[in-house]
C-alpha atoms as a PDB file:
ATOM      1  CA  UNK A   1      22.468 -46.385 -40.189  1.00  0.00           C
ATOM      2  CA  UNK A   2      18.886 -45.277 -39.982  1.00  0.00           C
ATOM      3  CA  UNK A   3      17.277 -42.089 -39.326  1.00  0.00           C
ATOM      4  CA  UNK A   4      13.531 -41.580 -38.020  1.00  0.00           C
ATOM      5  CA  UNK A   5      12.338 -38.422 -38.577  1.00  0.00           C
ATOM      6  CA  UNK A   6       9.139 -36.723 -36.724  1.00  0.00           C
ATOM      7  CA  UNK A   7       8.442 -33.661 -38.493  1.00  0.00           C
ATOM      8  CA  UNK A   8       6.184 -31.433 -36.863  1.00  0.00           C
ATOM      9  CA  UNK A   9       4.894 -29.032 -39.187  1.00  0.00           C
ATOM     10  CA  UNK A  10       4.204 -25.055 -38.660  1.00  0.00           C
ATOM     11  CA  UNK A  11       0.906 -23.293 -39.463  1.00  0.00           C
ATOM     12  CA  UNK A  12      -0.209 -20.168 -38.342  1.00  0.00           C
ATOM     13  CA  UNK A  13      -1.713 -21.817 -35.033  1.00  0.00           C
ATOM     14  CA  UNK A  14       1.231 -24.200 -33.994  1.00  0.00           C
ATOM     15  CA  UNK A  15       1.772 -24.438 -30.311  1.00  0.00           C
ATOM     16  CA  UNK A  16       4.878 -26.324 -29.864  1.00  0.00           C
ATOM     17  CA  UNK A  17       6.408 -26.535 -25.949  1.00  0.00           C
ATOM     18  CA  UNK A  18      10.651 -27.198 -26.782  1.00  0.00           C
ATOM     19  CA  UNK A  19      10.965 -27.635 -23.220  1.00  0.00           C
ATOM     20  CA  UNK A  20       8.618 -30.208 -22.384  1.00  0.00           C
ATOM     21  CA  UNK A  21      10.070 -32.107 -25.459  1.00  0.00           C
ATOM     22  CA  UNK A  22      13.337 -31.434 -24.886  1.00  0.00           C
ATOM     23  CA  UNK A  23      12.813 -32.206 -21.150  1.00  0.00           C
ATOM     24  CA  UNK A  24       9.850 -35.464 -21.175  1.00  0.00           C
ATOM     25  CA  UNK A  25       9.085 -36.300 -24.192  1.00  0.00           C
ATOM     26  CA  UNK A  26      12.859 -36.993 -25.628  1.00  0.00           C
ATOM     27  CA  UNK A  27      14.026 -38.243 -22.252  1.00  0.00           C
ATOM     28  CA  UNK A  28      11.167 -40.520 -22.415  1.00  0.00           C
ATOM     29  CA  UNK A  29      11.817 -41.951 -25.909  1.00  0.00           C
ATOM     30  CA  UNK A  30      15.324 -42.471 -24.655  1.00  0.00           C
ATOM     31  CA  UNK A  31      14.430 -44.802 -21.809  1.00  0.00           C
ATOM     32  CA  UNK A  32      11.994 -46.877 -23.448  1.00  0.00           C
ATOM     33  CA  UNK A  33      13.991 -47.120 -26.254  1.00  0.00           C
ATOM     34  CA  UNK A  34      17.362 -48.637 -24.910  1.00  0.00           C
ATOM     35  CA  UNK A  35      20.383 -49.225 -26.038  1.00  0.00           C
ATOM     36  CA  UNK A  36      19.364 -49.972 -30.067  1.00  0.00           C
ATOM     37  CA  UNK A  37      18.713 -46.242 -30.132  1.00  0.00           C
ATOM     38  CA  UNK A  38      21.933 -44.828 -31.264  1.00  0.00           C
ATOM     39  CA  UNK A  39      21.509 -40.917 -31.078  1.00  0.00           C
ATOM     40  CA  UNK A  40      19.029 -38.224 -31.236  1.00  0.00           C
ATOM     41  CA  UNK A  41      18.928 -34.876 -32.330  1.00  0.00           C
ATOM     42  CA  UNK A  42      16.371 -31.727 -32.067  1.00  0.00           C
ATOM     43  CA  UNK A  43      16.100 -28.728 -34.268  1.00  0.00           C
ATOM     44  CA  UNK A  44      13.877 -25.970 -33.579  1.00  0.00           C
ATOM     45  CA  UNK A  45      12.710 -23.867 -36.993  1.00  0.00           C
ATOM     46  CA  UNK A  46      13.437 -20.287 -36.857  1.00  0.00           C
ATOM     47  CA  UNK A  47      13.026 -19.128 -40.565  1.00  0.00           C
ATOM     48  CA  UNK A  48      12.381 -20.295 -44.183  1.00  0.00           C
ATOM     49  CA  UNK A  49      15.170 -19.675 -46.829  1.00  0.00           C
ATOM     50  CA  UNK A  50      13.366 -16.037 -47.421  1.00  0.00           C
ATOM     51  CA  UNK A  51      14.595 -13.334 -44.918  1.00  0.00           C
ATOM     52  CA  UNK A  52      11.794 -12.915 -42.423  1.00  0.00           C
ATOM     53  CA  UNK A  53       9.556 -16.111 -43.899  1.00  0.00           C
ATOM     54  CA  UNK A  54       8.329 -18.594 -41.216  1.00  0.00           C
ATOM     55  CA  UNK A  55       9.980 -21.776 -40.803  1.00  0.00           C
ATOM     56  CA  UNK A  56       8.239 -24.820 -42.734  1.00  0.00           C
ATOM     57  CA  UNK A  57       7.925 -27.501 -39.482  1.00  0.00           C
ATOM     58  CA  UNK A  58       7.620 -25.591 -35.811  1.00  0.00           C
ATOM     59  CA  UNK A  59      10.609 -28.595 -34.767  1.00  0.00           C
ATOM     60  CA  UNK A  60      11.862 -31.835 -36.153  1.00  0.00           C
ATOM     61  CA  UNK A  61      13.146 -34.788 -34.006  1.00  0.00           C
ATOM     62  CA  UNK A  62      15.668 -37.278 -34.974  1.00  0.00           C
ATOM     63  CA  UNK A  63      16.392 -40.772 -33.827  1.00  0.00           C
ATOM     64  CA  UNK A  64      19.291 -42.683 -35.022  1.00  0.00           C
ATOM     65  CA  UNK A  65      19.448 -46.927 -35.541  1.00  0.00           C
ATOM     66  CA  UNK A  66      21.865 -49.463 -36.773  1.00  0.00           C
ATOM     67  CA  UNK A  67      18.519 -50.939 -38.830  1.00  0.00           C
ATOM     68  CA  UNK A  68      14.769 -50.772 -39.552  1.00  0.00           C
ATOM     69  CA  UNK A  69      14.415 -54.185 -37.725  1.00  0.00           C
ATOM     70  CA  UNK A  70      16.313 -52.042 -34.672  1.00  0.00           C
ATOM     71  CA  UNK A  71      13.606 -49.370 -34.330  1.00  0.00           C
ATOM     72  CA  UNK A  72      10.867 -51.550 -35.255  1.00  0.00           C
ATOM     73  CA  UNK A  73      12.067 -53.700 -32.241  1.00  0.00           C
ATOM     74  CA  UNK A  74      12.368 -51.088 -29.901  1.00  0.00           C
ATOM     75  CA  UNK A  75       9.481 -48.392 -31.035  1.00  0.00           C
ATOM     76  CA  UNK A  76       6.980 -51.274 -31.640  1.00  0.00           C
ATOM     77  CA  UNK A  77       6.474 -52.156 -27.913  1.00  0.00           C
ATOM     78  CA  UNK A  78       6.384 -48.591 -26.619  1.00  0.00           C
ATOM     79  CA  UNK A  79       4.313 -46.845 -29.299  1.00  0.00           C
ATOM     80  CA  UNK A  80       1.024 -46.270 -27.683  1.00  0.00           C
ATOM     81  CA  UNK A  81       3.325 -44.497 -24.839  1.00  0.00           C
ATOM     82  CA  UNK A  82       5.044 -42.148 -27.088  1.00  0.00           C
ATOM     83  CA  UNK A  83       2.257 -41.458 -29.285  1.00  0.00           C
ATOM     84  CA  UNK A  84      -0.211 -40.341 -26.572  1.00  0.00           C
ATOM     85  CA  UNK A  85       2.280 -37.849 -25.111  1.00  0.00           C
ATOM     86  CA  UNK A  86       2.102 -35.848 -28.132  1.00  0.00           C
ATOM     87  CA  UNK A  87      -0.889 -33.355 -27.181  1.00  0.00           C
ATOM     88  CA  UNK A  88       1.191 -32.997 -24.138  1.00  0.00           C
ATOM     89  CA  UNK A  89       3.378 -30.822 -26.256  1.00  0.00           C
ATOM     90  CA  UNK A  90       2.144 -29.779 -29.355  1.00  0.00           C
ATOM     91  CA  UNK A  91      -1.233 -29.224 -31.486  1.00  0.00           C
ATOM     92  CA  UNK A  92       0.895 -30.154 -34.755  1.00  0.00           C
ATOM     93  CA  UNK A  93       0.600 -33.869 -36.595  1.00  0.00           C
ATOM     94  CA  UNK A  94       3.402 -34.967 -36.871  1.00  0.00           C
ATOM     95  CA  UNK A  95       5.019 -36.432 -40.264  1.00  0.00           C
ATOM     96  CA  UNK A  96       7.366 -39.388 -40.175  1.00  0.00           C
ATOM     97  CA  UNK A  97      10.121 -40.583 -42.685  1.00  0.00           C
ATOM     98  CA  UNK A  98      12.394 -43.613 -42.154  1.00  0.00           C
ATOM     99  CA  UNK A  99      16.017 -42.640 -44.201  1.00  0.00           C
ATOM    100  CA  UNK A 100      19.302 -44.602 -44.571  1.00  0.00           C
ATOM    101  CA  UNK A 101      22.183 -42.417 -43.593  1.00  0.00           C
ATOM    102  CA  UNK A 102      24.140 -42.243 -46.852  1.00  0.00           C
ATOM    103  CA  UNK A 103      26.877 -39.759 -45.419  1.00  0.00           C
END
């Protein structure tokens, strides 16, 4: 299994609307994406591992695939249309990681 991560990292002037993520932007990625995308998860950062610290990433995003080929297939065609929705939701760049699921 593989896991794309968008990272969206915090600073001081991060504006970051969870609805319109939650409620476009992810519902979007689902449709264009189909069938080879396997699950998705959001997590909203509320703290760092100090009592009262900010959070490192203002939300992170997570997309699940049986393979790289899988998400390459799927993202590849659709990329321009996710991509430009970003300002739409957010002033942050976002960072991306490909993982294999190990557990």
């Amino acid at each position: 299994m593989i896991k794309v991560s968008v990272l969206y990292p915090k600073q001081s002037d991060t504006k970051f609307d969870m609805p319109y993520y939650l409620n476009s932007h992810i519902k979007m990625v689902q449709r264009l994406l189909g069938s080879r995308l396997k699950g998705v998860t959001v997590e909203e950062g509320v703290s760092g591992m100090q009592p009262g610290s900010p959070a490192s990433y203002a939300a992170m995003g997570h997309l699940l695939f049986e393979s790289v080929a899988d998400f390459q297939a799927s993202f590849g065609p659709h990329a321009h249309t996710i991509v430009v929705d970003i300002p739409n939701y957010t002033n942050s760049q976002p960072i991306i990681q490909i993982s294999e699921v190990k557990l």
